[in-house]
Protein backbone atom coordinates (compact mmCIF):
# COMPACT_ATOMS: atom_id res chain seq x y z
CA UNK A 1 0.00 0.00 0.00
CA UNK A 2 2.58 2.45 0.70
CA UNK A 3 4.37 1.91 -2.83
CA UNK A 4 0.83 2.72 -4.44
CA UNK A 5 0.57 5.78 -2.34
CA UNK A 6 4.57 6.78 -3.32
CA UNK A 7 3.20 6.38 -7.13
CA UNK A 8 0.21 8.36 -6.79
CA UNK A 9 2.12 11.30 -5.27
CA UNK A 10 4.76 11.11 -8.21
CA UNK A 11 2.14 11.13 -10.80
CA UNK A 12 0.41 14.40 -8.52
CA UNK A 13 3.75 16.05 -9.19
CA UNK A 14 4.39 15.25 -12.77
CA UNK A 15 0.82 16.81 -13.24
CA UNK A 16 1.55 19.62 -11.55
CA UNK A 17 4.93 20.52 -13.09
CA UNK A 18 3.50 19.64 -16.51
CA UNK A 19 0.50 22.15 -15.67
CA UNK A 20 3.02 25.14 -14.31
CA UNK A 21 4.99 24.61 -17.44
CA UNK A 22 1.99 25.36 -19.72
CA UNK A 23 0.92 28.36 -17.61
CA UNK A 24 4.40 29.64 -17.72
CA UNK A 25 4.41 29.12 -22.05
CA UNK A 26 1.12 31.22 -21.65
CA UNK A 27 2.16 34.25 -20.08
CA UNK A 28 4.85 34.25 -22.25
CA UNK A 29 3.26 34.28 -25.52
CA UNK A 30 1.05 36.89 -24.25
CA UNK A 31 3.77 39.14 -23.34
CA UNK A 32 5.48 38.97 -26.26
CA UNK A 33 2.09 39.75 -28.28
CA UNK A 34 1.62 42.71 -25.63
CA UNK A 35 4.91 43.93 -26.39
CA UNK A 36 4.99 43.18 -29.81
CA UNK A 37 1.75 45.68 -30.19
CA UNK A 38 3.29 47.85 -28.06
CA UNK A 39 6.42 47.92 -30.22
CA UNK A 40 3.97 48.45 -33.52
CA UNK A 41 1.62 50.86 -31.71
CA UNK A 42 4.94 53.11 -30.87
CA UNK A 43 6.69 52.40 -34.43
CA UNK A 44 2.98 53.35 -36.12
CA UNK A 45 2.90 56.51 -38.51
CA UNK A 46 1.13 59.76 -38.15
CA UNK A 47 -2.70 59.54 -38.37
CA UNK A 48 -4.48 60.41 -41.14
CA UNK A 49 -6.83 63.95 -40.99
CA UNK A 50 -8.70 66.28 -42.48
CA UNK A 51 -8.12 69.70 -41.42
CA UNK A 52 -10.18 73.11 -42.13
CA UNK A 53 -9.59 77.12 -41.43
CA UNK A 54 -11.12 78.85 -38.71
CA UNK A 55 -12.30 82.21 -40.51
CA UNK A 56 -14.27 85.31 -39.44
CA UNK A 57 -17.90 85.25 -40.14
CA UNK A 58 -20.54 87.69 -39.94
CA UNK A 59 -23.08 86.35 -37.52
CA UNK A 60 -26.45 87.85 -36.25
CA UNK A 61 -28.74 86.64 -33.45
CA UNK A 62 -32.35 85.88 -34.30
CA UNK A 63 -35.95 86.72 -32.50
CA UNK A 64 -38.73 85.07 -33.96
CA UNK A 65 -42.19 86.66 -33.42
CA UNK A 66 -45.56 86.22 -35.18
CA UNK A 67 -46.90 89.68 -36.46
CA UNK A 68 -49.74 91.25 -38.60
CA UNK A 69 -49.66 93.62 -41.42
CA UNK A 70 -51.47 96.90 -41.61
CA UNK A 71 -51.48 99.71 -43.83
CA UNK A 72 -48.65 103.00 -43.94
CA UNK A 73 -52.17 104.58 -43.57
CA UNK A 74 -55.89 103.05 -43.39
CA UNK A 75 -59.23 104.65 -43.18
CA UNK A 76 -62.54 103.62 -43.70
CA UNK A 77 -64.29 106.57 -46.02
CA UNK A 78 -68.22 107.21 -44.32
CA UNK A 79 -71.09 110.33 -45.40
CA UNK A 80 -71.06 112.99 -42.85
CA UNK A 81 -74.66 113.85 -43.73
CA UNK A 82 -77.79 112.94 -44.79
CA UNK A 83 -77.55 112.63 -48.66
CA UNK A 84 -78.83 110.90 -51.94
CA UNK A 85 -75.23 110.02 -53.85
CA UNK A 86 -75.58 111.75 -57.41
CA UNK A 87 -72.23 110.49 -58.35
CA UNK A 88 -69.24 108.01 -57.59
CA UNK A 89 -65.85 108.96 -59.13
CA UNK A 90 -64.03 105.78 -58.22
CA UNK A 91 -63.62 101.97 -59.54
CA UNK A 92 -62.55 99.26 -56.95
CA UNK A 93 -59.03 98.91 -56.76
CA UNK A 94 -58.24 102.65 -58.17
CA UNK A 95 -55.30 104.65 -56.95
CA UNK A 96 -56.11 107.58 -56.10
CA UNK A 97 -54.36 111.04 -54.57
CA UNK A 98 -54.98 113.45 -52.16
CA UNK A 99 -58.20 115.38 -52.68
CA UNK A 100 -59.50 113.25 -55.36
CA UNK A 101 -63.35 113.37 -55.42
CA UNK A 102 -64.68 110.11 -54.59
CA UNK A 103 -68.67 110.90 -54.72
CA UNK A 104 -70.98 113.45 -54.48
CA UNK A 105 -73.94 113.84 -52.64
CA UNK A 106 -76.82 116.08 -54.10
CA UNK A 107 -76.29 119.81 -53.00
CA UNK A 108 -78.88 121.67 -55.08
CA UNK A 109 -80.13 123.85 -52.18
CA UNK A 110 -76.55 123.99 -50.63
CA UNK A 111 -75.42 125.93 -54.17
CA UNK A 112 -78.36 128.57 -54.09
CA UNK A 113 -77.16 129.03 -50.47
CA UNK A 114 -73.78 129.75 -52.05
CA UNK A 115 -74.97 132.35 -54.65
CA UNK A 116 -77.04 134.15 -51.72
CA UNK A 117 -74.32 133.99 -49.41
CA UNK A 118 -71.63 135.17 -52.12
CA UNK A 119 -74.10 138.38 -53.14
CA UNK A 120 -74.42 139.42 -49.34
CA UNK A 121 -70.65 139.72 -49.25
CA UNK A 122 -70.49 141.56 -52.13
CA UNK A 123 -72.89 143.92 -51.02
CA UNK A 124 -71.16 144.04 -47.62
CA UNK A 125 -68.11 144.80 -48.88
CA UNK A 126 -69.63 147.74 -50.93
CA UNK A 127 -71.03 149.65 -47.62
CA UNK A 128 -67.78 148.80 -45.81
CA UNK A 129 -65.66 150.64 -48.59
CA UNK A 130 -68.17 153.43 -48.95
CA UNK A 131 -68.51 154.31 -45.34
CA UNK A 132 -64.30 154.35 -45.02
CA UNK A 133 -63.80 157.56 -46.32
CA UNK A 134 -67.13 159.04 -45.20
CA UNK A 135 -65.25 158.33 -41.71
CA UNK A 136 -62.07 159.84 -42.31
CA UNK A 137 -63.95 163.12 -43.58
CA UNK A 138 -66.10 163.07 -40.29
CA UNK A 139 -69.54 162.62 -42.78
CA UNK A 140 -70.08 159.20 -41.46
CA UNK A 141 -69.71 158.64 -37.57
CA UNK A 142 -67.06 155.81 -36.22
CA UNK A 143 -70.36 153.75 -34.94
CA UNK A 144 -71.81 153.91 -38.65
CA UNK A 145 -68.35 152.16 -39.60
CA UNK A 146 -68.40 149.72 -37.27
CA UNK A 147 -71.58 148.48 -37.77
CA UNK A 148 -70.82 148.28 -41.87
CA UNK A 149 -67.19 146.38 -40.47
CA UNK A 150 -69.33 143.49 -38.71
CA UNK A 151 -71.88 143.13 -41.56
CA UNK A 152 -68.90 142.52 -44.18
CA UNK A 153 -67.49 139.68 -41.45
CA UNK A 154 -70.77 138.37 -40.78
CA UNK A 155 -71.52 137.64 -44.74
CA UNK A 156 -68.02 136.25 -45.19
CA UNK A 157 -68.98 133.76 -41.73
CA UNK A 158 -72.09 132.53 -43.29
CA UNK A 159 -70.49 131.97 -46.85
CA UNK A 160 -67.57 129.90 -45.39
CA UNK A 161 -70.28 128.17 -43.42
CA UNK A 162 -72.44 127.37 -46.71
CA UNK A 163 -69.20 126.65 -48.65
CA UNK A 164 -68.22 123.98 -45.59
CA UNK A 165 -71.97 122.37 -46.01
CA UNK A 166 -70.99 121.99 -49.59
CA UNK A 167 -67.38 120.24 -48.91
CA UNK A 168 -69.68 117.89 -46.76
CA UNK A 169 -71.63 116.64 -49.39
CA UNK A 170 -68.20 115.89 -51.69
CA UNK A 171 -66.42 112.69 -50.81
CA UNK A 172 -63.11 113.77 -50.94
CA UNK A 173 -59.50 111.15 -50.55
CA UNK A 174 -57.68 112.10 -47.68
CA UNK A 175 -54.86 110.82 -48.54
CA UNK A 176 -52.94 109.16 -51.60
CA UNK A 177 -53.46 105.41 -51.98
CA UNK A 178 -55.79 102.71 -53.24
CA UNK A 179 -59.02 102.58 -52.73
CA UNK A 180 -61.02 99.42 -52.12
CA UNK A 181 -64.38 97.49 -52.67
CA UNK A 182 -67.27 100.25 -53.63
CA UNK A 183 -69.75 99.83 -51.17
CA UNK A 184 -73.05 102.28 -52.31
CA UNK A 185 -74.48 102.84 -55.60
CA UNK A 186 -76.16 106.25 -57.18
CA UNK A 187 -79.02 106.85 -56.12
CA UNK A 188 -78.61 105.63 -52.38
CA UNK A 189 -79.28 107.50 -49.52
CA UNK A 190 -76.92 107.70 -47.07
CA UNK A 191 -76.36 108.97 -43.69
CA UNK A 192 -73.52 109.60 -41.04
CA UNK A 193 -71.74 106.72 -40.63
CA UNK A 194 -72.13 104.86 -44.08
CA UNK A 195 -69.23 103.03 -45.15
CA UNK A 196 -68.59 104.60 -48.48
CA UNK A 197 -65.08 102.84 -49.54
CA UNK A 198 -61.90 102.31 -47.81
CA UNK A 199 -58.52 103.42 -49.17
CA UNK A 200 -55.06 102.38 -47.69
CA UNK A 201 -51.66 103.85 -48.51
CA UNK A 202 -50.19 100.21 -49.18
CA UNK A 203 -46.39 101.69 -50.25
CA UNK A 204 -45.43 100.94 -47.22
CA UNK A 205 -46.88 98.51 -44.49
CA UNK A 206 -46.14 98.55 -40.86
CA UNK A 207 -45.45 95.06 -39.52
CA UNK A 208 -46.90 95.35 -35.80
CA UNK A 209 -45.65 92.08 -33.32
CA UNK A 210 -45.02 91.06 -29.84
CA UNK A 211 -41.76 90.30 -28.55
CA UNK A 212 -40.99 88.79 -24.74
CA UNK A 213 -39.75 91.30 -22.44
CA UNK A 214 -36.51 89.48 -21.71
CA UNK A 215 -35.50 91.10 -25.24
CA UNK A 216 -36.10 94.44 -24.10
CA UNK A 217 -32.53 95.26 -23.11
CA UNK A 218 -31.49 94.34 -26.57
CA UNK A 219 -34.55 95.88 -28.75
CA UNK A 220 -33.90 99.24 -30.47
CA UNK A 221 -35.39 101.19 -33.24
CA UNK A 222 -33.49 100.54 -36.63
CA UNK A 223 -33.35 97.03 -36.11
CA UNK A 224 -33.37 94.82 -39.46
CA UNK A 225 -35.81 92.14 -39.54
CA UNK A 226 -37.03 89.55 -42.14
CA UNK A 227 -40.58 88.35 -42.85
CA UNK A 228 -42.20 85.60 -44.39
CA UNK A 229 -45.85 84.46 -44.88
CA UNK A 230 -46.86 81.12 -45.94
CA UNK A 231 -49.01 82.91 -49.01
CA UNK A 232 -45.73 83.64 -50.54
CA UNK A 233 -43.40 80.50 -50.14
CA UNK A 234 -39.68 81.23 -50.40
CA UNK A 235 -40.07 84.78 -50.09
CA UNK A 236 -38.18 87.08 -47.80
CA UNK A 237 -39.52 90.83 -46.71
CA UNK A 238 -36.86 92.85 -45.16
CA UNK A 239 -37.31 96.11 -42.88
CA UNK A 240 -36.35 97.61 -39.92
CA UNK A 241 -37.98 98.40 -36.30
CA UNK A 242 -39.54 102.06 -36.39
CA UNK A 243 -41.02 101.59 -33.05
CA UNK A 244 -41.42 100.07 -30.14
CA UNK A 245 -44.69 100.44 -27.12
CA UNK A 246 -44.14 102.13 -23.98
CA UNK A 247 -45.85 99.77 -22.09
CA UNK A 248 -45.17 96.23 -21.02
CA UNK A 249 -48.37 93.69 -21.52
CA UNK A 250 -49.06 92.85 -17.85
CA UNK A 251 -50.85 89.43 -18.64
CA UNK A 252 -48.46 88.31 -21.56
CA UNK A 253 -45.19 89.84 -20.49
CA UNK A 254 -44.82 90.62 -23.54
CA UNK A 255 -44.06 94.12 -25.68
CA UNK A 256 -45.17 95.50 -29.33
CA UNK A 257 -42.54 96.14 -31.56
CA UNK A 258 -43.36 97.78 -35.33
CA UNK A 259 -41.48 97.62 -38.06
CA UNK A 260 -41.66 99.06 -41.74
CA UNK A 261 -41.54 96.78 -44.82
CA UNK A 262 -41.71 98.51 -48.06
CA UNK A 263 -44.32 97.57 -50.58
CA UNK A 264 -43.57 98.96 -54.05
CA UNK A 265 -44.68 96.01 -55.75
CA UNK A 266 -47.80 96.32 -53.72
CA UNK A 267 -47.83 92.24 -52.89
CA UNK A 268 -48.45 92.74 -49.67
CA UNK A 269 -51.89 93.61 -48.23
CA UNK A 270 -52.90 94.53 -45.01
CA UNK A 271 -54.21 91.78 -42.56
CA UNK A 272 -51.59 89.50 -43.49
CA UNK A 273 -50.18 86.73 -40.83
CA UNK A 274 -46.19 86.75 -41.03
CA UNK A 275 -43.30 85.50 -39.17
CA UNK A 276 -40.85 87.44 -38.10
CA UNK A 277 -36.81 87.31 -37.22
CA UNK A 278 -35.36 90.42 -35.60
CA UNK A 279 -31.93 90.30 -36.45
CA UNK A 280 -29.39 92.02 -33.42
CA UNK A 281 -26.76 91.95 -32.04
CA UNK A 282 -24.14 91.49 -35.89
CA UNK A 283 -20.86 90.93 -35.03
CA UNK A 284 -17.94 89.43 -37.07
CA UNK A 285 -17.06 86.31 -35.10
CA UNK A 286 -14.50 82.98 -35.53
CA UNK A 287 -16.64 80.08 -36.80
CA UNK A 288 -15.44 76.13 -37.46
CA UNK A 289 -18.01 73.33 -38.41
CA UNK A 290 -19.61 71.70 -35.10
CA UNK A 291 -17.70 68.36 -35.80
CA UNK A 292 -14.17 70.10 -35.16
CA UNK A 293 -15.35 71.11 -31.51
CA UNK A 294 -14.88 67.96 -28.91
CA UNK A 295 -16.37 68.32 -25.59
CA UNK A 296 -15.19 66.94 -22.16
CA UNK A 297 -17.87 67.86 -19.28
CA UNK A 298 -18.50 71.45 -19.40
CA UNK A 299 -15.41 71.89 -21.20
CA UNK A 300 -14.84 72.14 -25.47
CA UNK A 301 -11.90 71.66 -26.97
CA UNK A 302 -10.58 71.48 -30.75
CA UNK A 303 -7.11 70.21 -31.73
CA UNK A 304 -4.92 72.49 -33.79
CA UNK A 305 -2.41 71.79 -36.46
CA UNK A 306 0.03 73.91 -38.20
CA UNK A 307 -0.10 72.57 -41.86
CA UNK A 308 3.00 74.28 -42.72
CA UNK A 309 5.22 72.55 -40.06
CA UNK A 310 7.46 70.25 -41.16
CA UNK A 311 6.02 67.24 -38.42
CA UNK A 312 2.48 69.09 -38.09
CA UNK A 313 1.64 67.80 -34.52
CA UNK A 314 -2.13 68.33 -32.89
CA UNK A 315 -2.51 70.74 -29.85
CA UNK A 316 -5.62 71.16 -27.98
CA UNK A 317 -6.59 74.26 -27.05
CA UNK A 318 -9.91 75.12 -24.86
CA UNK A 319 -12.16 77.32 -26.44
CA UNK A 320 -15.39 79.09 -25.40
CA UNK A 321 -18.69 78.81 -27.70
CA UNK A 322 -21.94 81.16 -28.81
CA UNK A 323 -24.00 80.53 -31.38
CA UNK A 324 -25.06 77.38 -33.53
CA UNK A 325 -26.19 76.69 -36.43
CA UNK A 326 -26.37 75.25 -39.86
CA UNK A 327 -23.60 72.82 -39.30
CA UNK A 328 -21.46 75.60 -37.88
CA UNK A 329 -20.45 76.47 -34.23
CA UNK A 330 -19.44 80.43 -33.30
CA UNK A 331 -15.68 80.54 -31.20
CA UNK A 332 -16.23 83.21 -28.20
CA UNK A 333 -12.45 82.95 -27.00
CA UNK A 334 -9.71 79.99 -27.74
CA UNK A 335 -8.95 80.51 -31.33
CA UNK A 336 -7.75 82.76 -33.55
CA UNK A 337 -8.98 83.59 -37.43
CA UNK A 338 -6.94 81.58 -39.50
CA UNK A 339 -5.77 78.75 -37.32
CA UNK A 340 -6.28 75.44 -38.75
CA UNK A 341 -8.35 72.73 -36.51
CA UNK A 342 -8.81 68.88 -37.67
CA UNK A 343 -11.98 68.74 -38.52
CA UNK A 344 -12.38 64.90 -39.53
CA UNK A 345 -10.07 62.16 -37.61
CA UNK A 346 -10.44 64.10 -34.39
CA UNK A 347 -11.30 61.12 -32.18
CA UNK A 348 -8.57 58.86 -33.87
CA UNK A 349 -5.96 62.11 -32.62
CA UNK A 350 -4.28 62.24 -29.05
CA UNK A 351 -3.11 66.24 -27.98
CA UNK A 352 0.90 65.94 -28.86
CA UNK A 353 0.48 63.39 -31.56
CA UNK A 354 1.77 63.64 -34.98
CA UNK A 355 -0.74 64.23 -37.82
CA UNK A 356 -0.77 64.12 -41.69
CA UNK A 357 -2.83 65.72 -43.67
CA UNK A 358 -4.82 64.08 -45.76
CA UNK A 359 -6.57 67.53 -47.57
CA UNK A 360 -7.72 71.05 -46.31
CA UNK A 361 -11.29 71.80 -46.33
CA UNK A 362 -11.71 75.65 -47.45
CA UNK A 363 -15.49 75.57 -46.73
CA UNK A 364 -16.92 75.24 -50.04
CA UNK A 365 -14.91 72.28 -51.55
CA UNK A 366 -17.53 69.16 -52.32
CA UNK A 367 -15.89 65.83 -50.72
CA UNK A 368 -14.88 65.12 -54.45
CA UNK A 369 -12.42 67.68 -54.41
CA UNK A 370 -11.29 66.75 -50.99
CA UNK A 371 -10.91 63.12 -51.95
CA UNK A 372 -8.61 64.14 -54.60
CA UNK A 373 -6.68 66.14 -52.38
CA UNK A 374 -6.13 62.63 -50.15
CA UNK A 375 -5.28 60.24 -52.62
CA UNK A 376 -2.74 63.06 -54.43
CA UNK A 377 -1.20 63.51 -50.77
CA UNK A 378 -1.13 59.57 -50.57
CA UNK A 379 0.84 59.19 -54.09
């Protein structure tokens, strides 16, 4: 029994030392494939980017607001007296200028008023001029004047008075413009009040919209802004703020800002819904395409690379951002104008590591041309 037990252990050990002698073989094939990559990682070239230029850009911050159009000027044309219309002047859709007559309204007995009124200040005026120079002479007595003085004002009050019944009764434009649907016929009676026509000075329209108070720091008369309404598709109206309300809306915290678009072409008409962007705050500012920024945390990087050096290396450098958009990020602080960032590779690139470039990206290149670039570089 003991010579079976002496066996057993021997074969234990032979086991064992065959098992250690395997492990050992392991760990050293792994090492050398560890430091093999290790010697191939450190050997390895320069990797492969794409850079593109940092360059000034004029930039402009954007309020969008919803807003209605009105008129330059608007008025609804209405009788100021009791009238039959005897004649309209007018077609829908006329332009028309200042003082045009629109209608009249009949004014027989206002005209024989006029005659009347006319004679009596003829006559008037004879007895004034005849009792001057009775006066002077001592004829006529200073009372006798004065009474002849107040008759010749009196008849010139009572024609202006019949001549102003008259103006009443003739529709006149108060301003230049267009005019609009004709609403009476000849014929109709009409009274104070009746809506005659309407006529709006359309050259220019006044874009009135509200804007949250938070802006109100920024806002400022002679503002741009641009406009668009879903009648015309693709269409931009430019203008700038011309004014802005004095008061704050209490329940919408909210303030009216106006603007002027002009309207030569006439396409716009008032009523019209339209969006609008206040542009503010332009400023000339260091831009680079949104995929050249890396972020770590609260912090944003890009790497920069001096394409002229002879081993261009990347450098990171911290930068501060503003606005976004279109593809493109805005460069507060961190980077100059001109400075070249990689823009494609950037995660394959440690800061201090050697680079080489595969093309430059000048900001309007298609990917053809940058392909070409590469594969010229590469021959």
């Amino acid at each position: 029994m003991a010579g079976v037990a002496d066996v057993n252990s021997t074969l234990s050990r032979g086991r064992t030392a065959k098992l250690s002698r395997h492990l050992i073989n392991f760990w050293l094939v792994v090492s050398a494939v560890f430091a093999g990559a290790a010697t191939g990682w450190a050997q390895s070239g320069p990797v492969p980017v794409f850079l593109t230029q940092a360059k000034k850009s004029e930039l402009v911050d954007r309020v969008e607001a919803l807003g209605t159009l009105r008129a330059n000027e608007q008025v609804t044309v209405t009788a100021q007296v009791t009238e039959t219309i005897t004649e309209i002047r007018f077609e829908d859709g006329q332009d028309v200028k200042k003082g045009d007559t629109l209608a009249l309204m009949t004014s027989g007995e206002e005209a024989a008023n006029l005659k009347e009124a006319e004679a009596t200040v003829r006559e008037a005026r004879l007895q004034l001029e005849r009792a001057q120079p009775l006066a002077k002479r001592g004829v006529s007595s200073e009372a006798t004047l004065s009474e002849r003085r107040r008759d010749f004002e009196t008849a010139e009050a009572r024609l202006e008075a019949v001549k102003s019944r008259i103006a009443d009764r003739r529709i006149e434009a108060p301003f230049s413009g267009v005019v609009g649907l004709r609403r009476i016929s000849v014929g109709a009676l009409v009274e104070p009040g009746t809506v005659i026509t309407t006529i709006d000075d359309d050259s220019v329209m006044k874009l009135d919209f509200t804007v949250p108070a938070t802006y109100l720091s920024t806002l400022r008369v002679g503002l741009e802004i641009e406009a668009t309404a879903e009648a015309f598709p693709g269409q931009k109206f430019n203008g700038k703020v011309t004014g802005i309300d004095s008061r704050i809306d209490p329940v919408t915290r909210s303030i009216t800002v106006r603007a002027v678009i002009p309207n030569e072409t006439r396409t716009l008409k008032a009523g019209l819904l339209m969006t609008v962007e206040v542009l503010k705050n332009k400023r000339l500012a260091v831009v680079v395409p949104e995929q050249a920024v890396v972020r770590r945390g609260r912090e944003a990087r890009v790497l920069v690379v001096d394409p002229k050096a002879e081993k261009p290396v990347a450098k990171a450098q911290v930068v501060e951002l503003g606005w976004r958009g279109n593809g493109m990020v805005e460069v507060i602080s961190g980077l100059q104008d001109g400075e070249f960032v990689i823009v494609d590779g950037i995660l394959r690139v440690k800061p201090g590591q050697a680079v080489s470039i595969s093309a430059v990206d000048e900001g309007d290149q298609p990917l053809s041309e940058l392909l070409k670039q590469k594969s010229s570089k590469g021959t």
